[in-house]
C-alpha atoms as a PDB file:
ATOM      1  CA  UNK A   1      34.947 -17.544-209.167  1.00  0.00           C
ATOM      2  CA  UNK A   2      34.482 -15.055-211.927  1.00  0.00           C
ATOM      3  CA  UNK A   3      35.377 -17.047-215.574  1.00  0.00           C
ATOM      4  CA  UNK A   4      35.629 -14.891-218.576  1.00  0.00           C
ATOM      5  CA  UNK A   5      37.251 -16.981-221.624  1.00  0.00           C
ATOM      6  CA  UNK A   6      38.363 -13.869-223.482  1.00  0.00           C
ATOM      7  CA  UNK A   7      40.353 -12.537-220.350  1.00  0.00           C
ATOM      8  CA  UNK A   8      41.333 -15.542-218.330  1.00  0.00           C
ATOM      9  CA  UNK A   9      39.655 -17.069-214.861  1.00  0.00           C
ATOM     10  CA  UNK A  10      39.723 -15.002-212.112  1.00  0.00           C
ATOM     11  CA  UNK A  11      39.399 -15.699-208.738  1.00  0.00           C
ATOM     12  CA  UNK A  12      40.832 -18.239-206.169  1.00  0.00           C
ATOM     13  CA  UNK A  13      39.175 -21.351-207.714  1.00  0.00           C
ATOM     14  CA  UNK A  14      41.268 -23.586-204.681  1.00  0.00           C
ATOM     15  CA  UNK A  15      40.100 -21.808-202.112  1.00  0.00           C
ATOM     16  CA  UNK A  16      39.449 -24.327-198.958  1.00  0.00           C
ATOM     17  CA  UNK A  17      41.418 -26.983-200.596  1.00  0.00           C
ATOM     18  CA  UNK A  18      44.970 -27.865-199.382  1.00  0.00           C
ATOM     19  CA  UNK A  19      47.419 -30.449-200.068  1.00  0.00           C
ATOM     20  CA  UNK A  20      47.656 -32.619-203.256  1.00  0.00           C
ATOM     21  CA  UNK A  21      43.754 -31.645-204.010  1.00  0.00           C
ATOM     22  CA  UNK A  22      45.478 -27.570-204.588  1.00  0.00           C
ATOM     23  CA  UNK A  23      48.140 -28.234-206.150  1.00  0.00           C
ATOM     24  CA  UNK A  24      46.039 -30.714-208.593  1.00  0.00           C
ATOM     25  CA  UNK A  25      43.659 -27.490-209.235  1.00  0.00           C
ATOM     26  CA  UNK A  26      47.059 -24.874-209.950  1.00  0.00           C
ATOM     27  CA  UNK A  27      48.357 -27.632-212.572  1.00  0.00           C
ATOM     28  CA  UNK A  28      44.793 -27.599-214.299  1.00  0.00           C
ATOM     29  CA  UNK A  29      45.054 -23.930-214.271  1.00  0.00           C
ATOM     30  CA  UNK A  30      48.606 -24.113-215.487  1.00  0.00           C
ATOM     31  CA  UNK A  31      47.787 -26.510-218.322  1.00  0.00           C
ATOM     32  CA  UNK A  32      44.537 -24.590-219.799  1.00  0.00           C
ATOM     33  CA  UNK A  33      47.190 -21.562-219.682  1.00  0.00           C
ATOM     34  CA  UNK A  34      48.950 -23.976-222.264  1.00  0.00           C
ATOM     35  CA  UNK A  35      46.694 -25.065-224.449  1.00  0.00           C
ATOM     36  CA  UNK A  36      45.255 -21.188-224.883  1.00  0.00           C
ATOM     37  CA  UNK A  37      41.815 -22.657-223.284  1.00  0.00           C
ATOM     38  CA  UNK A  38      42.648 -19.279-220.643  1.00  0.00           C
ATOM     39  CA  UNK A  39      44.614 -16.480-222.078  1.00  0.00           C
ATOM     40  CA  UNK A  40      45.784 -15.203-218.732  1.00  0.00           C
ATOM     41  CA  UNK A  41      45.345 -16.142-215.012  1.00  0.00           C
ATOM     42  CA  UNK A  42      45.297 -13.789-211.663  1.00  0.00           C
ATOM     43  CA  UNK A  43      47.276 -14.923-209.113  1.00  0.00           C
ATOM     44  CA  UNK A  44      46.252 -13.250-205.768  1.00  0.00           C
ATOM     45  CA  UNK A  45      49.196 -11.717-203.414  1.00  0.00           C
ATOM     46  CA  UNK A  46      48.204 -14.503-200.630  1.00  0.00           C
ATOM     47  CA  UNK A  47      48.017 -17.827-203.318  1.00  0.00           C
ATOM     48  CA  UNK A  48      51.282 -16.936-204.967  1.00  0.00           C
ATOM     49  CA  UNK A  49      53.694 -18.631-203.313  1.00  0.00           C
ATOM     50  CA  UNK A  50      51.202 -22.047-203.564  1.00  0.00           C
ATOM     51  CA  UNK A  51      50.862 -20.959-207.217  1.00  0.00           C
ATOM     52  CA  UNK A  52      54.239 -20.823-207.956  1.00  0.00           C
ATOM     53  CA  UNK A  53      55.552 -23.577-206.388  1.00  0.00           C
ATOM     54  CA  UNK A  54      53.589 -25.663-208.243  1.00  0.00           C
ATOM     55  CA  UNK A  55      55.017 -23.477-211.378  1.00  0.00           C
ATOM     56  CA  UNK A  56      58.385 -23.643-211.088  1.00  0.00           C
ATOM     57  CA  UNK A  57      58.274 -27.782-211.256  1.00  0.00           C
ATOM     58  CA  UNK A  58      57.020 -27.414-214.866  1.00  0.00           C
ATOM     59  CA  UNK A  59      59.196 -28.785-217.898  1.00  0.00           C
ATOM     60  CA  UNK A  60      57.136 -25.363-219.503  1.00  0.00           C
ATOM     61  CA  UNK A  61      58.104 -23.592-216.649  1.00  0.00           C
ATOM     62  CA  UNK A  62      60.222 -20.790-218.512  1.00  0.00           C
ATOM     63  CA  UNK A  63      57.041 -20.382-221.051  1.00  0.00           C
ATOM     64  CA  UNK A  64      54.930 -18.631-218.470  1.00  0.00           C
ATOM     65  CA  UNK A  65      55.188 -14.960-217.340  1.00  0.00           C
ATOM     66  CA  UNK A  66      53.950 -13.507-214.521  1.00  0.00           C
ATOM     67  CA  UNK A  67      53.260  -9.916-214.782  1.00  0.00           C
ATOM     68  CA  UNK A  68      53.266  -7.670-211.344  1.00  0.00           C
ATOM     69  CA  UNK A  69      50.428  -5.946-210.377  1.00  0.00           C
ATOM     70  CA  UNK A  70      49.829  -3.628-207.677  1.00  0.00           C
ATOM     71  CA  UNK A  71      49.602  -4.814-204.115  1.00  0.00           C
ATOM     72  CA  UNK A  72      51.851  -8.389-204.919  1.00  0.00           C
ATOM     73  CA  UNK A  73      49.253  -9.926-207.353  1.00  0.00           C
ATOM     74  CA  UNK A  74      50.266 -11.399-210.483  1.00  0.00           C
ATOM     75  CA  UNK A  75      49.052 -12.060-213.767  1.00  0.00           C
ATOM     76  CA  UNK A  76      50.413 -15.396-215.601  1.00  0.00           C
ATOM     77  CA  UNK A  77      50.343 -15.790-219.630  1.00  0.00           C
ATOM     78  CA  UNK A  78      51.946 -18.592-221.301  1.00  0.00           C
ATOM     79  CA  UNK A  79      54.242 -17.432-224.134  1.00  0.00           C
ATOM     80  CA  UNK A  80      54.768 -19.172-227.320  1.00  0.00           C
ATOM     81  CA  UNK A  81      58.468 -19.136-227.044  1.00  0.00           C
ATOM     82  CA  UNK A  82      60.497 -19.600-223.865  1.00  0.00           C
ATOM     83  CA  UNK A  83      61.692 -16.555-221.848  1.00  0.00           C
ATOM     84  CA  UNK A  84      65.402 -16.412-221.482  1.00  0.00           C
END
């Protein structure tokens, strides 16, 4: 895991975990995304669908954007206003 608090945490931090003990780690990732403790977050092509799952049972869900990058990765910011 690569951490750089100007740029966001990099890296799959959950690696080797599964179950509740994952999806505990993505919703500590999710709320430092919300509190500006991590500007942005990379999302790997094969964690996104864990990721996001997780995501998408938010209250904040429509605050976060996920930004395509090449070869199915994504980068997540949280916005100060909701996305429409």
């Amino acid at each position: 895991m690569k951490v750089d608090f100007e740029k966001g945490l990099y890296g799959k931090i959950y690696l080797g975990k599964g179950g509740a003990a994952m999806k505990e780690e993505i919703t500590e990732i999710l709320d430092r995304l919300m509190t500006g403790e991590l500007s942005e977050y990379y999302v790997k092509n094969e964690d996104f669908m864990e990721f996001r799952e997780v995501l998408v049972k938010r209250e904040d869900f429509k605050y976060f954007r996920g930004i395509g990058q090449r070869g199915g990765d994504v980068l997540y910011q949280y916005l100060k206003e909701p996305r429409s």
